[in-house]
PDB file of N, CA and C in Angstrom:
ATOM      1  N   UNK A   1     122.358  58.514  83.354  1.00  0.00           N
ATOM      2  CA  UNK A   1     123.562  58.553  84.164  1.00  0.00           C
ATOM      3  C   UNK A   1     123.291  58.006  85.570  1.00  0.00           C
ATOM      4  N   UNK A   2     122.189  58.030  86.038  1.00  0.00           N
ATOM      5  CA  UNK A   2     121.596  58.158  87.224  1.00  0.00           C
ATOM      6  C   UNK A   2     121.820  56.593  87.689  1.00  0.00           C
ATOM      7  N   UNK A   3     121.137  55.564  86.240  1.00  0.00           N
ATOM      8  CA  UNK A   3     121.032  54.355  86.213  1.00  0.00           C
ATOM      9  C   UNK A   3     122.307  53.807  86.410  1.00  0.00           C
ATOM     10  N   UNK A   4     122.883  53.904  85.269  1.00  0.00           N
ATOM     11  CA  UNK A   4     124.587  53.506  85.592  1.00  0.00           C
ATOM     12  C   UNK A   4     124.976  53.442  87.147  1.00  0.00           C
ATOM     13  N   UNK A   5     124.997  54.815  87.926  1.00  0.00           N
ATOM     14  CA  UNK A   5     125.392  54.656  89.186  1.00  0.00           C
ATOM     15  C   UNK A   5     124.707  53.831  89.447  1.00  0.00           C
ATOM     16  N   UNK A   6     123.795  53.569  89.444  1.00  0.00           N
ATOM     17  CA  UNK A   6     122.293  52.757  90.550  1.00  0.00           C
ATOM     18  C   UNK A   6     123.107  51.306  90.029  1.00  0.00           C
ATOM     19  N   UNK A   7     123.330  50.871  89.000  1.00  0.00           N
ATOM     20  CA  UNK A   7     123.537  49.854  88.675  1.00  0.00           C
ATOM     21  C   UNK A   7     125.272  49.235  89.176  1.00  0.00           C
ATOM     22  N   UNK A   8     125.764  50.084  89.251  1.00  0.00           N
ATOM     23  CA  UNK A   8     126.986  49.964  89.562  1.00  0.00           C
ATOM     24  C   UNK A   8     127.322  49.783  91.590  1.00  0.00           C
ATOM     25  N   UNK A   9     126.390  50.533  91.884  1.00  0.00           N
ATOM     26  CA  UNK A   9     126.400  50.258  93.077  1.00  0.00           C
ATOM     27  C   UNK A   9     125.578  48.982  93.993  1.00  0.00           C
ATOM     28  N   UNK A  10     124.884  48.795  93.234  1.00  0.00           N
ATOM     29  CA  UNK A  10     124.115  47.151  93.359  1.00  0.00           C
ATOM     30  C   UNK A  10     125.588  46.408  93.102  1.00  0.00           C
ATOM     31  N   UNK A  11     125.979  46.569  92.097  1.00  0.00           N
ATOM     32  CA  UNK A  11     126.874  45.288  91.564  1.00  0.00           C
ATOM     33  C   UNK A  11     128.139  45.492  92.313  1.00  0.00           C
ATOM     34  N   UNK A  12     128.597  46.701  93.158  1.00  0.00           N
ATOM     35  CA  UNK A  12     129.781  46.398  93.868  1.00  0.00           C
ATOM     36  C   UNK A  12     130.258  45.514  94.627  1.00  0.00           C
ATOM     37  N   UNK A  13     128.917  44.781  95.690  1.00  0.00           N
ATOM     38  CA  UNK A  13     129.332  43.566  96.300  1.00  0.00           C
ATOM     39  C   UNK A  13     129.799  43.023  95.866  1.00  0.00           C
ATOM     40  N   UNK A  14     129.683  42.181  94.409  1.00  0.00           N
ATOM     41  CA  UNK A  14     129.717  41.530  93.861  1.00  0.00           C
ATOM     42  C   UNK A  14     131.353  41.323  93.016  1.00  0.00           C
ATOM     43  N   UNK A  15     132.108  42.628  93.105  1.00  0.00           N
ATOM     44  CA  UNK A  15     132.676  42.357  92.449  1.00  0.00           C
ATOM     45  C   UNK A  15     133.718  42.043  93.552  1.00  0.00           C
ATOM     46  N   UNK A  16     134.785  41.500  93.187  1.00  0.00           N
ATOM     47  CA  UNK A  16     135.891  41.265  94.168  1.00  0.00           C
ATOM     48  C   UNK A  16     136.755  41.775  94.011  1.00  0.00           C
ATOM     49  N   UNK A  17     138.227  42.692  94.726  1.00  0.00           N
ATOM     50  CA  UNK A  17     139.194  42.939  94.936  1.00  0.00           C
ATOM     51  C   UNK A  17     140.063  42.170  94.837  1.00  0.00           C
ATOM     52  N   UNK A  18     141.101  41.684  94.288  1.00  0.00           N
ATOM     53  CA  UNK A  18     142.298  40.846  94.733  1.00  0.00           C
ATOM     54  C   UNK A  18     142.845  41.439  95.776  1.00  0.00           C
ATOM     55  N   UNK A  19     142.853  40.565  96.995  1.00  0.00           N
ATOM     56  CA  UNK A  19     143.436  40.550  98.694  1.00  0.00           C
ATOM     57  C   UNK A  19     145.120  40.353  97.857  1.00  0.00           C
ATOM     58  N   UNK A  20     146.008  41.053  98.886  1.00  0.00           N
ATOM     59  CA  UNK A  20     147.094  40.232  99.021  1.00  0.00           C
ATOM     60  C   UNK A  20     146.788  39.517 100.304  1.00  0.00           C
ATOM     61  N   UNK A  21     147.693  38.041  99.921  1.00  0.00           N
ATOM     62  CA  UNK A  21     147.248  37.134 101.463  1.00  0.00           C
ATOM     63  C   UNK A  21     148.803  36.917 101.378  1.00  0.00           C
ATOM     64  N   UNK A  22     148.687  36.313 102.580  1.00  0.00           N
ATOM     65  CA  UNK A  22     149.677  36.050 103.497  1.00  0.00           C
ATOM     66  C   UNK A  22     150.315  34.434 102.874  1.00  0.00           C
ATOM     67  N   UNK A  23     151.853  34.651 102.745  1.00  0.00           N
ATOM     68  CA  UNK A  23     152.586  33.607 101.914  1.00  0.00           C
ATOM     69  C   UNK A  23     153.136  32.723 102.692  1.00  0.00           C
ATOM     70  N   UNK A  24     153.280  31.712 102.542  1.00  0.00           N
ATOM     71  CA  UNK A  24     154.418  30.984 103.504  1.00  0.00           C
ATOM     72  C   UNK A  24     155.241  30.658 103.374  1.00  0.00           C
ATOM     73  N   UNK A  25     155.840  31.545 103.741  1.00  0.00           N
ATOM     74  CA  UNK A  25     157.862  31.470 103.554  1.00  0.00           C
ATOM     75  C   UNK A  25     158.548  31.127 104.471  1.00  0.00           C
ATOM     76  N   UNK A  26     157.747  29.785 105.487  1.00  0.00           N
ATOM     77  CA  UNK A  26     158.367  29.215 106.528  1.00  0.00           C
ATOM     78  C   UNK A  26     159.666  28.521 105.542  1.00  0.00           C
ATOM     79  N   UNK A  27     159.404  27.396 104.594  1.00  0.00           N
ATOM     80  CA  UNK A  27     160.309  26.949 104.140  1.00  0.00           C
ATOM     81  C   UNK A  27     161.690  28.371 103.413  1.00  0.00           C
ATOM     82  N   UNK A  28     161.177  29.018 103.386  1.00  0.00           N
ATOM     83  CA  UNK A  28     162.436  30.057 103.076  1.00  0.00           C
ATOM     84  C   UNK A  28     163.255  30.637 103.711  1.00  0.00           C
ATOM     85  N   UNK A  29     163.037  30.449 105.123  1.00  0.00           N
ATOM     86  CA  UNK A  29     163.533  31.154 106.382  1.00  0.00           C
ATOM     87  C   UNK A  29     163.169  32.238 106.685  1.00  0.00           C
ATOM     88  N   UNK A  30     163.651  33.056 107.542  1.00  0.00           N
ATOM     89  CA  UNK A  30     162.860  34.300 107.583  1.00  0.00           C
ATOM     90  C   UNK A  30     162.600  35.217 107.566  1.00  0.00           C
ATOM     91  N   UNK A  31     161.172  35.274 106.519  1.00  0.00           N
ATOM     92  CA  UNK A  31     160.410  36.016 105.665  1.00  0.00           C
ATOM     93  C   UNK A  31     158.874  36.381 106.319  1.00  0.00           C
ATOM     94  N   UNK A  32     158.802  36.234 107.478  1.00  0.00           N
ATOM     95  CA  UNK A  32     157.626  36.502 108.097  1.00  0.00           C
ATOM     96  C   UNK A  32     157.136  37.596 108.238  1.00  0.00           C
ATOM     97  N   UNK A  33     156.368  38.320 107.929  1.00  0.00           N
ATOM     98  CA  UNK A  33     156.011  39.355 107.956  1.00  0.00           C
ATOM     99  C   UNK A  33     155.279  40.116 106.615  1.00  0.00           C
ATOM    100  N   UNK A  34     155.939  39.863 105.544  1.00  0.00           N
ATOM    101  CA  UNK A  34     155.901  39.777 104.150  1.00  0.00           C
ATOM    102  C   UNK A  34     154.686  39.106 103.607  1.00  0.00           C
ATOM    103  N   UNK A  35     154.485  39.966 102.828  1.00  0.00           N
ATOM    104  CA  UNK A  35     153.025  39.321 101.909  1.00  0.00           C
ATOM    105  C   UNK A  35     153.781  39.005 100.051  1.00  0.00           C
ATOM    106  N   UNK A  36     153.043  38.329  99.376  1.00  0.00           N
ATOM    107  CA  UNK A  36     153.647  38.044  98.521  1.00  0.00           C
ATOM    108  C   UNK A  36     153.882  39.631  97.455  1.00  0.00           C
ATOM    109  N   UNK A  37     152.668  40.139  97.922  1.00  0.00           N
ATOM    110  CA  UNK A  37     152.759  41.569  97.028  1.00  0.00           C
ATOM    111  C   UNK A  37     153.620  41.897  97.649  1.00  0.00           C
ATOM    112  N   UNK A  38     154.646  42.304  98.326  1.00  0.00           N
ATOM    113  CA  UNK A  38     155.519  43.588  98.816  1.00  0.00           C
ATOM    114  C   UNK A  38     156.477  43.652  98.016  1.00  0.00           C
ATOM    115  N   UNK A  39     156.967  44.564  97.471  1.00  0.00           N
ATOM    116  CA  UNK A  39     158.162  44.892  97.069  1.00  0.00           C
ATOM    117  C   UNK A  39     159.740  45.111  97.633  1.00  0.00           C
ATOM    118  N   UNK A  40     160.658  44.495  97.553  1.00  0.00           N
ATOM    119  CA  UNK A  40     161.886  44.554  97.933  1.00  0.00           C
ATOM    120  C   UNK A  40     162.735  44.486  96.974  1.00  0.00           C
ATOM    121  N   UNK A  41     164.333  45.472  97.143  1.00  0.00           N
ATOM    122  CA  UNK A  41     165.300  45.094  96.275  1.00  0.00           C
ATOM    123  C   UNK A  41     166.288  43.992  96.363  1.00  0.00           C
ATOM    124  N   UNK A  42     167.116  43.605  95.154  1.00  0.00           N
ATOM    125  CA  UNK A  42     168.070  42.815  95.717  1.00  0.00           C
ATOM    126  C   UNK A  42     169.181  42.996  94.784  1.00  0.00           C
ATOM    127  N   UNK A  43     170.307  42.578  95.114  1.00  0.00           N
ATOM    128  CA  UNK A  43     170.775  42.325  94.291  1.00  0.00           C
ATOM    129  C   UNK A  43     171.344  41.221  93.502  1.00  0.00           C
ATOM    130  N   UNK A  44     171.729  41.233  91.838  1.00  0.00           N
ATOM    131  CA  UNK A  44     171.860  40.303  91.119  1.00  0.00           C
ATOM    132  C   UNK A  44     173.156  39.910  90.722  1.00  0.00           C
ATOM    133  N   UNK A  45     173.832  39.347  92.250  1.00  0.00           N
ATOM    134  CA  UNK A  45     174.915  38.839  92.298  1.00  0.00           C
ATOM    135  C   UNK A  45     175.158  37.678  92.438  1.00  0.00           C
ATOM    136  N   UNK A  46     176.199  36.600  91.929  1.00  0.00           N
ATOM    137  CA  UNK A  46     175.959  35.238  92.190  1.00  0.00           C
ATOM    138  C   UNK A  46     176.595  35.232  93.721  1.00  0.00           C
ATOM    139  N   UNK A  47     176.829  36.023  94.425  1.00  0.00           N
ATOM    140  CA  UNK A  47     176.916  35.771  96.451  1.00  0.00           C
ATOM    141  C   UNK A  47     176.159  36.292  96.758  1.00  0.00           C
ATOM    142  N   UNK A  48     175.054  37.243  96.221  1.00  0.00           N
ATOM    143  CA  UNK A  48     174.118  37.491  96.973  1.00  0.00           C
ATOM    144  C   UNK A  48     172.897  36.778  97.633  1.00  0.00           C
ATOM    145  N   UNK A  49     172.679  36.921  99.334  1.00  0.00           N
ATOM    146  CA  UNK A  49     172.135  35.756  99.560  1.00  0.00           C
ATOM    147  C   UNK A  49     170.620  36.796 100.082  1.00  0.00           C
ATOM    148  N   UNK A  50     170.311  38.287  99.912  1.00  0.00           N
ATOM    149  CA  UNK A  50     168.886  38.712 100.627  1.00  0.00           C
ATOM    150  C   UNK A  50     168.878  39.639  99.969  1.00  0.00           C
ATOM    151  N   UNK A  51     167.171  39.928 100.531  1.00  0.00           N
ATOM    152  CA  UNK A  51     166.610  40.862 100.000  1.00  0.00           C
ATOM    153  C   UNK A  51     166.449  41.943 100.782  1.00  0.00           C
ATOM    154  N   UNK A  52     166.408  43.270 100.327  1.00  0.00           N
ATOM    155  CA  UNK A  52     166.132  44.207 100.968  1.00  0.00           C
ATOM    156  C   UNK A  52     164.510  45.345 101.491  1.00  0.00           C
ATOM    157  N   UNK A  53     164.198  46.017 102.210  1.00  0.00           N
ATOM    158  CA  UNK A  53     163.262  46.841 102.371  1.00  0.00           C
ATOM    159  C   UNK A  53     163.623  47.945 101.627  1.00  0.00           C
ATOM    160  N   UNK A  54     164.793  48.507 101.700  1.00  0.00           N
ATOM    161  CA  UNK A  54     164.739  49.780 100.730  1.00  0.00           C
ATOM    162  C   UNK A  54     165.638  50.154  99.936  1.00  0.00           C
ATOM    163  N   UNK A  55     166.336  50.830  99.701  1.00  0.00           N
ATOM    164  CA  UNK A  55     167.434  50.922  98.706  1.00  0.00           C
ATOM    165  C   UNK A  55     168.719  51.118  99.778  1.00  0.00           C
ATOM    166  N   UNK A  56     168.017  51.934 100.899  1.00  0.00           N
ATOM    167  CA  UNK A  56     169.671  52.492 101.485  1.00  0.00           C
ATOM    168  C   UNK A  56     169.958  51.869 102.380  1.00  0.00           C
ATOM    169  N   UNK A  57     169.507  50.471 102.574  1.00  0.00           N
ATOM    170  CA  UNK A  57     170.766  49.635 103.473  1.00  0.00           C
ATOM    171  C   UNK A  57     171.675  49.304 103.075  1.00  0.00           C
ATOM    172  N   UNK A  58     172.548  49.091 104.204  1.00  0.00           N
ATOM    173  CA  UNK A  58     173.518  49.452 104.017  1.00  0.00           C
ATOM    174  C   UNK A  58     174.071  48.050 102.941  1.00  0.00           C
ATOM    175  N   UNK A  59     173.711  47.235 103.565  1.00  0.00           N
ATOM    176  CA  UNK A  59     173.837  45.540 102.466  1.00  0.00           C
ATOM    177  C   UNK A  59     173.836  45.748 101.234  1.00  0.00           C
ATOM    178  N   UNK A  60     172.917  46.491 101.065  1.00  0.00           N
ATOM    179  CA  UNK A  60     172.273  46.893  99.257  1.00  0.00           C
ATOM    180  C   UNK A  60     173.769  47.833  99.123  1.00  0.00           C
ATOM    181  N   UNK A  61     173.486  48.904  99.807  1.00  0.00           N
ATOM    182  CA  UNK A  61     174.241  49.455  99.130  1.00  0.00           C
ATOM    183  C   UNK A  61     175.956  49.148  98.964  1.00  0.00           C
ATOM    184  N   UNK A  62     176.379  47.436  99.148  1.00  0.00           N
ATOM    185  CA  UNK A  62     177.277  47.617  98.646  1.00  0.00           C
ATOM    186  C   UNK A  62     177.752  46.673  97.509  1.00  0.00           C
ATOM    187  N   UNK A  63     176.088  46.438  97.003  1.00  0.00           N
ATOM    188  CA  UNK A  63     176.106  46.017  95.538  1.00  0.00           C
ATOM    189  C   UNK A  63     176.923  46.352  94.244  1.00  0.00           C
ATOM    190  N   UNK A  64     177.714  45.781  93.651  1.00  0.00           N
ATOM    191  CA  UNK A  64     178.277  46.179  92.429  1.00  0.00           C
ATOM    192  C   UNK A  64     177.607  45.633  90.760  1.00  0.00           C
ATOM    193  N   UNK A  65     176.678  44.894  91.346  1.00  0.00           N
ATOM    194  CA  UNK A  65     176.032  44.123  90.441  1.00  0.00           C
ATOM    195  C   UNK A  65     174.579  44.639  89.743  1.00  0.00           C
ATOM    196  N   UNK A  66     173.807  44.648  88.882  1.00  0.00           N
ATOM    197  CA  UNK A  66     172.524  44.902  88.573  1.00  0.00           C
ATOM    198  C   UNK A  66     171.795  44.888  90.125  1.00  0.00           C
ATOM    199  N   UNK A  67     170.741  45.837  89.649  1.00  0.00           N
ATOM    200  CA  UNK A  67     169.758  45.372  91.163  1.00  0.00           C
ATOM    201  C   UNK A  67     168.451  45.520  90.582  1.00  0.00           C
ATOM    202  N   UNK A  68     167.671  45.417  91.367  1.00  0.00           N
ATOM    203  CA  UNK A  68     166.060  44.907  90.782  1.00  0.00           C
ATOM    204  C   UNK A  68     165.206  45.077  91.962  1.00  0.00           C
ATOM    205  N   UNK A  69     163.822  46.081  91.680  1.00  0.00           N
ATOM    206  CA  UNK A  69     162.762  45.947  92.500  1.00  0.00           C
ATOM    207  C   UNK A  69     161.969  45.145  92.100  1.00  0.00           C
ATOM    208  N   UNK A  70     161.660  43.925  92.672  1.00  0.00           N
ATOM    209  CA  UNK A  70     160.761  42.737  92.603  1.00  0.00           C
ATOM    210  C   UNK A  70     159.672  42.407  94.125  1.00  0.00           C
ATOM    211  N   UNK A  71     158.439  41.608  93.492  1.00  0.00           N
ATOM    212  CA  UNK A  71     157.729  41.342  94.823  1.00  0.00           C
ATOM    213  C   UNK A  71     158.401  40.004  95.204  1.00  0.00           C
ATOM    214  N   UNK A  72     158.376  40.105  96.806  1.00  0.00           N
ATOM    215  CA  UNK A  72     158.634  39.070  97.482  1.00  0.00           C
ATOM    216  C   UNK A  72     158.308  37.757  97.006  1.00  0.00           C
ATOM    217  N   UNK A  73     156.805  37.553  96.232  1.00  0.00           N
ATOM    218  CA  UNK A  73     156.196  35.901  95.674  1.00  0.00           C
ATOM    219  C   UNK A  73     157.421  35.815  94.592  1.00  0.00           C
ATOM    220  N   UNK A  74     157.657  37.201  94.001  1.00  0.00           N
ATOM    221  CA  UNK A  74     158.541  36.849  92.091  1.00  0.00           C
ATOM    222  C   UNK A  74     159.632  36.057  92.391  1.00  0.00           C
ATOM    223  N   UNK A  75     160.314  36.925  93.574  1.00  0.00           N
ATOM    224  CA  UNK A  75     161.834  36.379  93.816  1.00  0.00           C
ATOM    225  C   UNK A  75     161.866  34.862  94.113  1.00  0.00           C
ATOM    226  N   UNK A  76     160.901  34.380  94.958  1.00  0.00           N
ATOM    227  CA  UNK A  76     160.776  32.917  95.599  1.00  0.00           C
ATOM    228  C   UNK A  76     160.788  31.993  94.297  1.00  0.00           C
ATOM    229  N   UNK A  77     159.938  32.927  93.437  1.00  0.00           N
ATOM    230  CA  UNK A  77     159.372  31.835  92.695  1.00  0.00           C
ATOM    231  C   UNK A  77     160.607  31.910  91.812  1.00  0.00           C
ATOM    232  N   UNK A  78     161.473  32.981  91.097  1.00  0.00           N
ATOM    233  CA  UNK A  78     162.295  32.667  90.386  1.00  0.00           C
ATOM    234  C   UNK A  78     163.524  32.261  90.338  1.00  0.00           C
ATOM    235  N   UNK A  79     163.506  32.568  92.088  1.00  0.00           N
ATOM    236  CA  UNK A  79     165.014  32.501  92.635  1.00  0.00           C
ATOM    237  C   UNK A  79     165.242  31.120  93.411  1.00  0.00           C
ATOM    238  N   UNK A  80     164.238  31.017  94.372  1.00  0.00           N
ATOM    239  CA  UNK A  80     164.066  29.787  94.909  1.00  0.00           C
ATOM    240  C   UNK A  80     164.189  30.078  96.237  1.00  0.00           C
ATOM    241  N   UNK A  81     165.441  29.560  97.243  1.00  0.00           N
ATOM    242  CA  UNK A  81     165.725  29.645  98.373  1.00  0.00           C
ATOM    243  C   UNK A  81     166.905  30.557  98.035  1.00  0.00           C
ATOM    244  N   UNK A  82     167.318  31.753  97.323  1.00  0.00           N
ATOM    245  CA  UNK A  82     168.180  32.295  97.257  1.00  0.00           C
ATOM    246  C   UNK A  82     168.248  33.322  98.478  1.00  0.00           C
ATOM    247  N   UNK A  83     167.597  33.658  98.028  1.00  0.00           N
ATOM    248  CA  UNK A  83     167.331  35.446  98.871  1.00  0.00           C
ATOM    249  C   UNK A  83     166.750  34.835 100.365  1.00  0.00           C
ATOM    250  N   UNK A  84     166.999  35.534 101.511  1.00  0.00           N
ATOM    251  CA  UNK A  84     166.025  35.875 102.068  1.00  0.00           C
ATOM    252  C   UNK A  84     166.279  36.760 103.050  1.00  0.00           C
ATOM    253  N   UNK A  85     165.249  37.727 104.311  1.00  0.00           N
ATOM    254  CA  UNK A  85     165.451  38.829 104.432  1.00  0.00           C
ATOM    255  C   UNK A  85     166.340  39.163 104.935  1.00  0.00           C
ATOM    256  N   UNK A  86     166.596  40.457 104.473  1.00  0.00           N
ATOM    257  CA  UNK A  86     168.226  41.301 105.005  1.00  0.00           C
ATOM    258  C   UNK A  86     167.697  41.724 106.528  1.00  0.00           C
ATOM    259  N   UNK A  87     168.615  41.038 107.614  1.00  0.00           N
ATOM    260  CA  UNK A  87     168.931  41.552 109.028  1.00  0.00           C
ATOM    261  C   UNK A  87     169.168  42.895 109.269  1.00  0.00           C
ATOM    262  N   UNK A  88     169.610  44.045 108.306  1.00  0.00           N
ATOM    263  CA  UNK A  88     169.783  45.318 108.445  1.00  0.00           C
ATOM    264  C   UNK A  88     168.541  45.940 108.221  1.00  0.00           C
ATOM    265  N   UNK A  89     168.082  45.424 107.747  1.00  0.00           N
ATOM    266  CA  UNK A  89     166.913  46.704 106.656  1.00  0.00           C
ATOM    267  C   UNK A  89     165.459  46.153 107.554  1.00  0.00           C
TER     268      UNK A  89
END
């Protein structure tokens, strides 16, 4: 058992973490602040134009449409220039 640890702790350098890094969502407008991991809601309306920080802004909340917690990279990538961040939240 002893070994295992011993061995495992040698090899920790070694192993790597996935970083979230920092995205550039200059072309998206602005999204500064945001890493691609973060999570925000939105909603899935064809006028909806942002995304939110939490559920209870007030923007969000006057969704009638599906809504969805997604990371900031998913939405870009699936949505495009749809979304971008809500001024309230």
């Amino acid at each position: 058992m002893k070994q295992i640890a011993f061995i495992l702790l040698l090899l920790l350098p070694f192993i790597s973490c996935k970083e979230a890094t920092q995205h550039d969502f200059s072309q998206y407008g602005s999204s500064a602040g945001f890493i691609e991991t973060d999570e925000v809601w939105i909603c899935d309306s064809p006028n909806a134009y942002a995304y939110h920080n939490n559920e209870y802004c007030s923007g969000f909340n006057r969704c009638n449409h599906s809504t969805a917690l997604l990371s900031v990279f998913k939405i870009q990538k699936e949505y495009g220039n749809k979304y971008r961040k809500c001024k309230r939240s």
